[in-house]
C-alpha atoms as a PDB file:
ATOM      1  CA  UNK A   1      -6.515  -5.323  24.005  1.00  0.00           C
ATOM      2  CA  UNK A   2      -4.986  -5.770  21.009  1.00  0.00           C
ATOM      3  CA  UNK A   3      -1.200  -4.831  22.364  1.00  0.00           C
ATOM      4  CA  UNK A   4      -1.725  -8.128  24.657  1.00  0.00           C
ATOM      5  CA  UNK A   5      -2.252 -10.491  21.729  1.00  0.00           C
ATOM      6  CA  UNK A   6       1.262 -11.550  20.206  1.00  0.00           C
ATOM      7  CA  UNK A   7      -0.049 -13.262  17.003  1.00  0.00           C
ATOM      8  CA  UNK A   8      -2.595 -10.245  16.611  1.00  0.00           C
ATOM      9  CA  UNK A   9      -0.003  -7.945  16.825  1.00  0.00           C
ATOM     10  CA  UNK A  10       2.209 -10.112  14.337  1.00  0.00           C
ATOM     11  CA  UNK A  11      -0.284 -10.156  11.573  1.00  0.00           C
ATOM     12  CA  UNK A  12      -0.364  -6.385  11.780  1.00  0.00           C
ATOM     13  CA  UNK A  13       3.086  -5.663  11.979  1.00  0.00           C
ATOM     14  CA  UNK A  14       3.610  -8.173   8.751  1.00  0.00           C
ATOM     15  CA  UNK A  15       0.493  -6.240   7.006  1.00  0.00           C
ATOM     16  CA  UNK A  16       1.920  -2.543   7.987  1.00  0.00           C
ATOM     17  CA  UNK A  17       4.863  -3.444   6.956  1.00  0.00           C
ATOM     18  CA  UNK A  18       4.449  -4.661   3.745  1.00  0.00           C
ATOM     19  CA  UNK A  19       1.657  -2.434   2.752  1.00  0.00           C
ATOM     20  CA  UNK A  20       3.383   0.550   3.187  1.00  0.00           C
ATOM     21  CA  UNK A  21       5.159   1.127  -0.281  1.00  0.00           C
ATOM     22  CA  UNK A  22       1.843  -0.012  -1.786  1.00  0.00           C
ATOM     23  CA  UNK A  23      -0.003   2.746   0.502  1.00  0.00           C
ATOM     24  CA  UNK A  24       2.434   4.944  -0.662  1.00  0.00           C
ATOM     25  CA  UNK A  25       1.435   4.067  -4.794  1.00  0.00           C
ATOM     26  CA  UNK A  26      -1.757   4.701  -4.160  1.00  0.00           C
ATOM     27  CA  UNK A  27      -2.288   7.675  -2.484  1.00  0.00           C
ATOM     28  CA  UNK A  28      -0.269   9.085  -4.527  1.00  0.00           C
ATOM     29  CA  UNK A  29      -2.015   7.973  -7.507  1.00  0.00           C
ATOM     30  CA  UNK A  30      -5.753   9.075  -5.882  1.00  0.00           C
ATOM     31  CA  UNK A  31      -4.205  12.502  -4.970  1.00  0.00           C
ATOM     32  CA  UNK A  32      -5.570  14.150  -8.076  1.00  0.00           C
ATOM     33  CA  UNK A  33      -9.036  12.306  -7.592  1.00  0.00           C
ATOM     34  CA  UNK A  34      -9.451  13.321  -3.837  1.00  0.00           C
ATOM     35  CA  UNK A  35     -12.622  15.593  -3.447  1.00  0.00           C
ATOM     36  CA  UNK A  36     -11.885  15.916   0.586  1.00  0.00           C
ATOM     37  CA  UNK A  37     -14.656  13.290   0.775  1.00  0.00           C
ATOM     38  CA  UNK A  38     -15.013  11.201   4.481  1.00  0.00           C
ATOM     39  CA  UNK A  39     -13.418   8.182   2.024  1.00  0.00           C
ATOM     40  CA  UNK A  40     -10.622   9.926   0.780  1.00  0.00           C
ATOM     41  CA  UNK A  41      -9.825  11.791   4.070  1.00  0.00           C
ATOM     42  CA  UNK A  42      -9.887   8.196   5.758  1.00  0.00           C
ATOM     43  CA  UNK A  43      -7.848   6.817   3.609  1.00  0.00           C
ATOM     44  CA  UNK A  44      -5.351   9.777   4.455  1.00  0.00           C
ATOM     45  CA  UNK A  45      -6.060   8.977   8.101  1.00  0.00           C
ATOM     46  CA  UNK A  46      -4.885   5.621   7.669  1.00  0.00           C
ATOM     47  CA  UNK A  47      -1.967   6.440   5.756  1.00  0.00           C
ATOM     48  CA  UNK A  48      -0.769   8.330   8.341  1.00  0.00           C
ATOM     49  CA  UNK A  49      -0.884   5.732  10.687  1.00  0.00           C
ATOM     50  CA  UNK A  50       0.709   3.032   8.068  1.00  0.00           C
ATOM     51  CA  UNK A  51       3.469   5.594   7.264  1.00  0.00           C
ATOM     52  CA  UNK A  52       3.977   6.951  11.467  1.00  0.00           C
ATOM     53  CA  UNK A  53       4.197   2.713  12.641  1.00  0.00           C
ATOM     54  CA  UNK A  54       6.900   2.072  10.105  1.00  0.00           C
ATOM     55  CA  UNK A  55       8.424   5.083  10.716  1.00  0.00           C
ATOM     56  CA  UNK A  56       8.151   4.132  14.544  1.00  0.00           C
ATOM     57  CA  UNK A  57       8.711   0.397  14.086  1.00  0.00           C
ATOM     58  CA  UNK A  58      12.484   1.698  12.804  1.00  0.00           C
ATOM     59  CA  UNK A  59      13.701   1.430  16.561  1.00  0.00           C
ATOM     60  CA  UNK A  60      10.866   0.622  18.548  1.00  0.00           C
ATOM     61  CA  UNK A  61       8.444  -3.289  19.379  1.00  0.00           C
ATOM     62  CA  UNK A  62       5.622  -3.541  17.528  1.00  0.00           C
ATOM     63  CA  UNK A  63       3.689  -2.834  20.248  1.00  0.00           C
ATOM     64  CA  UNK A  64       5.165   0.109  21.179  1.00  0.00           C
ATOM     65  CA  UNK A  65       5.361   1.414  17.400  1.00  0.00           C
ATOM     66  CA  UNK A  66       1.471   0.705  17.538  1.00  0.00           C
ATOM     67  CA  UNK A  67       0.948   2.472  20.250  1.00  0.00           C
ATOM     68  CA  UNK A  68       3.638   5.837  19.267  1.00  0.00           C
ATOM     69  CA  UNK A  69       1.590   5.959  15.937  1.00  0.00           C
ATOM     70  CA  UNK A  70      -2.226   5.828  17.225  1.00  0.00           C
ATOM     71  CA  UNK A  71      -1.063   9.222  19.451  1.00  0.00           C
ATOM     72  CA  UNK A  72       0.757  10.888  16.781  1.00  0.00           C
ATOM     73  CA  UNK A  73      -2.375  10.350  14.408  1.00  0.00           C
ATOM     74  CA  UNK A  74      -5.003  11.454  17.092  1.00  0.00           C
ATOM     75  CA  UNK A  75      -2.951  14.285  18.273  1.00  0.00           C
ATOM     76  CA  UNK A  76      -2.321  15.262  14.261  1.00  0.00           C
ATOM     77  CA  UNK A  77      -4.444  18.477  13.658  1.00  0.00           C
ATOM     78  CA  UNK A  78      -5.666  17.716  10.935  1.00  0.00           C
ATOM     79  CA  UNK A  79      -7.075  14.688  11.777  1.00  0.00           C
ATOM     80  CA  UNK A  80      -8.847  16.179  14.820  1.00  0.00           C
ATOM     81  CA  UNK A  81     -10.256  18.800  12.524  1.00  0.00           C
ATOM     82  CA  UNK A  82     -11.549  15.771  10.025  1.00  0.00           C
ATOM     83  CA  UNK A  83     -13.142  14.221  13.188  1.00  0.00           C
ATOM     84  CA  UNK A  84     -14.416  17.565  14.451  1.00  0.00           C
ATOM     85  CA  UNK A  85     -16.424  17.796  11.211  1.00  0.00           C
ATOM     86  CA  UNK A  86     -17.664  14.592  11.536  1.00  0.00           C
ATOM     87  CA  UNK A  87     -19.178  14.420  15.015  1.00  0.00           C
ATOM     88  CA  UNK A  88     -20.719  17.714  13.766  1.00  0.00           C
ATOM     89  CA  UNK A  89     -22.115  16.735  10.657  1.00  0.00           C
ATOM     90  CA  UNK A  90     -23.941  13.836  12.762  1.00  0.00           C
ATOM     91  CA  UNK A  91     -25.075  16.386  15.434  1.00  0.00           C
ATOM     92  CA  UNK A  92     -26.547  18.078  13.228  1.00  0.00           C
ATOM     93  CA  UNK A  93     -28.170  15.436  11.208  1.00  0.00           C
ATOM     94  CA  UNK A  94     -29.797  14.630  14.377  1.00  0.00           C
ATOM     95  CA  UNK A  95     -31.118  17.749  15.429  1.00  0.00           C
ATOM     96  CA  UNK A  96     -32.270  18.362  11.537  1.00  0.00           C
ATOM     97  CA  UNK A  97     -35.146  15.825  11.769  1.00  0.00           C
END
């Protein structure tokens, strides 16, 4: 697992880190572009996991912050609406043939 692998979980720590401001730039910059696409609404996923592990990494391990934001981006409604719509879209691609 990735929580058992120090240097793994030193890269991403440095990358979260550091990225975040730049996240920050961007999505705020592709806010007037987003179209609730799957790519935009990813990259909003994943911004809320960038933004939740600094937020977390504050006064927690890097493991722990890892861990703290993965739940509080899962459990985010939102997110598990986005998903929702997902595993749907591919049921019914599926069943569409």
């Amino acid at each position: 697992m990735l929580e058992n692998d120090p240097a793994a979980m030193e890269a991403l720590d440095k990358y979260l880190m550091e990225s975040k401001d730049n996240l920050g730039n961007l999505l705020n910059e592709l806010k007037k572009h987003n179209d609730g696409s799957h790519p935009f609404q990813i990259l909003w996923i994943f911004g809320k996991f960038v933004f939740k592990y600094c937020e977390y990494r504050e006064e927690n391990v890097e493991t722990d912050s890892f861990s703290y934001a993965m739940a509080s981006t899962a459990n985010d409604p939102l997110v598990a609406n986005f998903v929702a719509q997902m595993m749907q879209a591919q049921i019914d691609k599926r069943f569409s043939v």
